[in-house]
Protein backbone atom coordinates (compact mmCIF):
# COMPACT_ATOMS: atom_id res chain seq x y z
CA UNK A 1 -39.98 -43.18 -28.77
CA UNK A 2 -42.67 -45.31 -29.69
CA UNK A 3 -44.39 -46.53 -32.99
CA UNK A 4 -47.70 -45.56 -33.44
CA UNK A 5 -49.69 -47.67 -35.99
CA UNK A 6 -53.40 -45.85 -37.07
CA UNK A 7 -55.75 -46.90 -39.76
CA UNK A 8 -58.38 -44.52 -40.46
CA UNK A 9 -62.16 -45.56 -41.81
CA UNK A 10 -64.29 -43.75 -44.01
CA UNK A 11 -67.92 -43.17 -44.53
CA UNK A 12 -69.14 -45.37 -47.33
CA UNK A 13 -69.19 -43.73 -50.21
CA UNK A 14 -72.11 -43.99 -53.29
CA UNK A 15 -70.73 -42.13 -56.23
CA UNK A 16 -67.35 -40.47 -56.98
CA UNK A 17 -66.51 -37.11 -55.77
CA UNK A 18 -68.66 -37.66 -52.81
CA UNK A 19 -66.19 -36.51 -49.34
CA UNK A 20 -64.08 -39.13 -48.01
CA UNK A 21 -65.39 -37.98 -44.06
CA UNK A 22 -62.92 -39.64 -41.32
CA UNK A 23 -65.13 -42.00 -39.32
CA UNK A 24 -63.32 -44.11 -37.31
CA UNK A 25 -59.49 -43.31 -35.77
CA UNK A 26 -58.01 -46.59 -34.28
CA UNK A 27 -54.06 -46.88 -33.41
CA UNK A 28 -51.93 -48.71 -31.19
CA UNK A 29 -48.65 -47.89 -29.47
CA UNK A 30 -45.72 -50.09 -29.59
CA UNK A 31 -42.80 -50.15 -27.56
CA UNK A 32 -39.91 -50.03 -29.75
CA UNK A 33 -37.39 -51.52 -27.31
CA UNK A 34 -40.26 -54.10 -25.72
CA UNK A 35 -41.56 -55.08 -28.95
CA UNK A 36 -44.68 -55.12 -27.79
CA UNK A 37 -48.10 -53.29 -28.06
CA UNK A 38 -48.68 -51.35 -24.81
CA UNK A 39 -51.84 -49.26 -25.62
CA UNK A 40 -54.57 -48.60 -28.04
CA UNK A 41 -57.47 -46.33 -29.09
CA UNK A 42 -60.59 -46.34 -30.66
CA UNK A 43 -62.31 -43.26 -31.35
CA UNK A 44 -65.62 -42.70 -33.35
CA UNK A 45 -66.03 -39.66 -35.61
CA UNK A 46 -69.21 -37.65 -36.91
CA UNK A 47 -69.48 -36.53 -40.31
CA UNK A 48 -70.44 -33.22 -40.84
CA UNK A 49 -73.92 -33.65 -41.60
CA UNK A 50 -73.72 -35.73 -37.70
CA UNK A 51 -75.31 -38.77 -39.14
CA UNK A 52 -73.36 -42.38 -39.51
CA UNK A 53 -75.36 -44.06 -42.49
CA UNK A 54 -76.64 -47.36 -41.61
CA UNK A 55 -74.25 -48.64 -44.33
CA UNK A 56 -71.39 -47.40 -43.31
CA UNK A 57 -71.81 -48.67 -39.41
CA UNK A 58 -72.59 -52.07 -40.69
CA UNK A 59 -69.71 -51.55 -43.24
CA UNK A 60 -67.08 -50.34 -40.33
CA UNK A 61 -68.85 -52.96 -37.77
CA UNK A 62 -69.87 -50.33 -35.63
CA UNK A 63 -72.56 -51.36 -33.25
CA UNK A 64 -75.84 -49.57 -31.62
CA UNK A 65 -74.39 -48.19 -28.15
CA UNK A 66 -71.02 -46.80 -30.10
CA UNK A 67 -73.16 -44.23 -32.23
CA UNK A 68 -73.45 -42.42 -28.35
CA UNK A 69 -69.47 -42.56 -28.58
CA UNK A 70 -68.90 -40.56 -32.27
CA UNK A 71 -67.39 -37.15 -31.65
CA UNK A 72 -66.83 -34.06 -34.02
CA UNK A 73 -63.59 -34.22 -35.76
CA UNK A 74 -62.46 -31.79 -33.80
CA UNK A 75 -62.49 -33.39 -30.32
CA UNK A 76 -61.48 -37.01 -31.96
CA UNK A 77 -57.94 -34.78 -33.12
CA UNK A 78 -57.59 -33.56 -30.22
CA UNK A 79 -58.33 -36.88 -28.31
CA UNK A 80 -55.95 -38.34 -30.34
CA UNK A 81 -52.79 -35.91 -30.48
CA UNK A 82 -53.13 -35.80 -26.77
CA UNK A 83 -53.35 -39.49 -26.52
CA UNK A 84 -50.09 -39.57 -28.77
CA UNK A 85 -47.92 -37.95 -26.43
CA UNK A 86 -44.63 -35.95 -27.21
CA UNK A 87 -42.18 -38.84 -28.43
CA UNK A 88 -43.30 -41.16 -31.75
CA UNK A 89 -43.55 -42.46 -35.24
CA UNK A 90 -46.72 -42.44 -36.74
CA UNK A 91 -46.89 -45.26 -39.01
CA UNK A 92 -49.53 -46.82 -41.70
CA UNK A 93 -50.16 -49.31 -43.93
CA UNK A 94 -49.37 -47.03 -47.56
CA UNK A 95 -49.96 -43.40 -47.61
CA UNK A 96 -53.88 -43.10 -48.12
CA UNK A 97 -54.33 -42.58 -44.06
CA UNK A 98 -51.50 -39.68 -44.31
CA UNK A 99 -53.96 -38.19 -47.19
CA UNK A 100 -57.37 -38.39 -45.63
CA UNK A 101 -55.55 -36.86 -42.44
CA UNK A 102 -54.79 -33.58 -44.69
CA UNK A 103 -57.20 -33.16 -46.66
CA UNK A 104 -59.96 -33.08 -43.44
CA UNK A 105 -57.67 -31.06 -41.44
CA UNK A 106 -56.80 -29.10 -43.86
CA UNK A 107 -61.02 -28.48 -44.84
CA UNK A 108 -61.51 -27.58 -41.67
CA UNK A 109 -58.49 -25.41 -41.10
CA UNK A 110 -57.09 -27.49 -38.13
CA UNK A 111 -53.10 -27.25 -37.29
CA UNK A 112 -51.11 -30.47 -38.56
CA UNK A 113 -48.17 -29.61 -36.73
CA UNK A 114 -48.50 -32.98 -34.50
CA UNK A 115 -48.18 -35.23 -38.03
CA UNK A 116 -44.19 -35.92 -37.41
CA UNK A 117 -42.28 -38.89 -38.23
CA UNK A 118 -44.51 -40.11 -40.41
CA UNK A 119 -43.42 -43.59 -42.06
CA UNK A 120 -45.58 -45.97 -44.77
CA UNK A 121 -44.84 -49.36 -43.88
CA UNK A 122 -46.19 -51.15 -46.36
CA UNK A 123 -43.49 -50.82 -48.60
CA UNK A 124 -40.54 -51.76 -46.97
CA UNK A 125 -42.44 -54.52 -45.17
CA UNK A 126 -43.38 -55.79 -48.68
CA UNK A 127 -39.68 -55.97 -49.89
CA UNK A 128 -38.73 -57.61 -46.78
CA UNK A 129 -41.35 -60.43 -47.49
CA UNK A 130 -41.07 -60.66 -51.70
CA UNK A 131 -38.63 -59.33 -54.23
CA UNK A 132 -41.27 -60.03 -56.83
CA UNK A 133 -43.66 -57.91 -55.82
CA UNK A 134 -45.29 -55.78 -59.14
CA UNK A 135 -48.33 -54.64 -57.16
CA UNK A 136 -48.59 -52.64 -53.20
CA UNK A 137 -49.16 -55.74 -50.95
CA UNK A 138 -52.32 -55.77 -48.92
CA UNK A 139 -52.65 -56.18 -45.49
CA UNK A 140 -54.44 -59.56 -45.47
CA UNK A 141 -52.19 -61.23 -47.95
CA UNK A 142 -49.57 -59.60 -46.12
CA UNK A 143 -50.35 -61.02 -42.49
CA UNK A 144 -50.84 -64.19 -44.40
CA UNK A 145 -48.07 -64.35 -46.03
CA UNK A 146 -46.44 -63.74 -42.66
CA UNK A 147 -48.36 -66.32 -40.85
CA UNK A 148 -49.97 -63.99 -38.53
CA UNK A 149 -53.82 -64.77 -38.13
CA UNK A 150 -55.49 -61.74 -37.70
CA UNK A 151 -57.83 -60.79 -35.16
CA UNK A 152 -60.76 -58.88 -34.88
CA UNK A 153 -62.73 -57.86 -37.78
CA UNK A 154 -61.27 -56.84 -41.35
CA UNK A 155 -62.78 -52.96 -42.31
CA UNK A 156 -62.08 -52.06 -38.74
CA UNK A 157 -60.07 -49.28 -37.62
CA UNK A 158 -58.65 -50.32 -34.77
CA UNK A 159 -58.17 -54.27 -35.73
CA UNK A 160 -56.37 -53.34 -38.50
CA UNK A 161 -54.66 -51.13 -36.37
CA UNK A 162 -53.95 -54.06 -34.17
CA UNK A 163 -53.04 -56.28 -37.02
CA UNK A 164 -50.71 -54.05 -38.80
CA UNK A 165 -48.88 -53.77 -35.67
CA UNK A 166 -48.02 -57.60 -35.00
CA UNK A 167 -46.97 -57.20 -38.71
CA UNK A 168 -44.65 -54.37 -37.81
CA UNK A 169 -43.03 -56.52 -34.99
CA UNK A 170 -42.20 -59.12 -37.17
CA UNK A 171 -39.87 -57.27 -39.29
CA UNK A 172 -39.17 -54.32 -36.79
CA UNK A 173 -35.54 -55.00 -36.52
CA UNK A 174 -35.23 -54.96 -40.10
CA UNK A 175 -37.36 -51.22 -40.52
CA UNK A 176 -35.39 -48.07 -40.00
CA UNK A 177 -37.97 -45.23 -39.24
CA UNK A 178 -37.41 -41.89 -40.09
CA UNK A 179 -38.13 -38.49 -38.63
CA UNK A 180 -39.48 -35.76 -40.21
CA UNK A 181 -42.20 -33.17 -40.51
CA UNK A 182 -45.17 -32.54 -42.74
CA UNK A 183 -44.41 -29.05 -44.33
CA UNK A 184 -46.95 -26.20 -45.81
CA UNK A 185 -46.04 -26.67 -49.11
CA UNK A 186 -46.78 -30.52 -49.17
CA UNK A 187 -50.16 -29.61 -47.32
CA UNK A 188 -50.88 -27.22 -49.86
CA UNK A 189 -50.48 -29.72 -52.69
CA UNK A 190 -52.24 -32.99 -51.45
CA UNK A 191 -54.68 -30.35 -50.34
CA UNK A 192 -54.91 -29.04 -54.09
CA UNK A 193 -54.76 -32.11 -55.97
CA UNK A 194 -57.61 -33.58 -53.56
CA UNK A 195 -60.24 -30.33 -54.60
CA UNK A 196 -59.11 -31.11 -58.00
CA UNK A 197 -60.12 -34.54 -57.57
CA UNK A 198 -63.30 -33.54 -56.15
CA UNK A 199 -63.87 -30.55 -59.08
CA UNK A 200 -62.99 -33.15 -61.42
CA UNK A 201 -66.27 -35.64 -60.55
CA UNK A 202 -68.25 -33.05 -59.77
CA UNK A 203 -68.12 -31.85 -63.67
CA UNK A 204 -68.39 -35.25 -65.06
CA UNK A 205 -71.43 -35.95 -62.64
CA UNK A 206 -72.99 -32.30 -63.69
CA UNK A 207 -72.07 -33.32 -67.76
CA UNK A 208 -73.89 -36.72 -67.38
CA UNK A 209 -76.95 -35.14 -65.88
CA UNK A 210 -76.79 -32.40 -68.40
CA UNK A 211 -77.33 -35.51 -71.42
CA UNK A 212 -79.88 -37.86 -72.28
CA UNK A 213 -79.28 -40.31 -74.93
CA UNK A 214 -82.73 -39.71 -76.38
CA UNK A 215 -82.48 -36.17 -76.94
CA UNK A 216 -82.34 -34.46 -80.18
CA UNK A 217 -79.70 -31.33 -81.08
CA UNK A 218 -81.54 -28.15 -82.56
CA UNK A 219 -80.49 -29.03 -85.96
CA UNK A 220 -82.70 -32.54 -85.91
CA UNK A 221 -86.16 -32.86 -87.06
């Protein structure tokens, strides 16, 4: 078995409700027994509308010539799960990466069956480093706090990636991961509570358009 560590990017977003689009997949596999990273992907994604915004590529530090690379989400899934193998833990850094997973996959109907042994590790890595902790730890106060100096660039998939990984060494004798699976019915709610979400802005943004502070009811003069 190995660990895999992912952290996912997004496509800048400009108001709420707007689709959190998958744009950048980067994970690294480490050797549980080694303790040591022995692999690592990077793979670009396309948005549906098959345009990176300028903003977002600067945001994500995605240069010129890796535009050419960005793939539907589709292929980058299937680059991925095939890239994962048969044996592993897929890992993150707090359960936001689990959602975005679902809720694209699930848009676009795509099997989940390969999201298995899926652990947050920002939780138990946090205990292990504070008892006082009132608020989720982030993962550059965390590597800090650790005395790991990061590398790479923060806002990168797979630097954090990297980064969250030499975190997870540190403290990997002291992490038990579990197995498990990701069943329908938990699909079916993130999946629910994530159209909600979107219904939700979508009403407020139609309400706010719907009323301008300068105009008069039927009843005024």
């Amino acid at each position: 078995m190995v660990a895999v560590i992912f952290d996912l990017e997004l496509i800048k977003r400009f108001r709420k409700g707007q689709p959190s689009e998958i744009v950048e997949i980067g994970a690294c596999k480490v050797d549980l027994e080694k303790k040591e990273i022995i692999d690592q992907i990077q793979i670009y994604v396309n948005p549906k509308r098959g345009h990176i915004s300028k903003s977002t590529r600067k945001f994500i530090k995605m240069k010129d010539e890796d535009i050419n690379k960005a793939v539907s989400y589709e292929t980058a899934i299937l680059q991925f799960v095939t890239w994962l193998g048969d044996k592993y833990y897929l890992c993150s850094w707090g359960k936001d990466d689990k959602a975005h997973f679902i809720n694209q996959s699930a848009q676009q109907k795509m099997n989940l069956d390969w999201f298995r042994n899926y652990n947050d590790i920002q939780k138990p890595i946090g205990n292990l480093m504070s008892s006082d902790l009132t608020n989720q730890l982030g993962l550059k106060n965390a590597l800090k706090m650790a005395g790991i100096e990061p590398t790479g660039k923060a806002h990168r998939g797979i630097d954090d990636a990297i980064n969250t990984a030499e975190l997870f060494i540190k403290f990997i004798d002291k992490i038990e991961l579990k197995e498990n699976s990701l069943s329908q019915k938990e699909i079916h709610t993130q999946f629910q509570k994530y159209k909600r979400s979107r219904f939700r802005h979508k009403d407020q943004k139609q309400q706010t358009s719907h009323t301008h502070p300068a105009s008069k009811s039927p009843t005024e003069n």
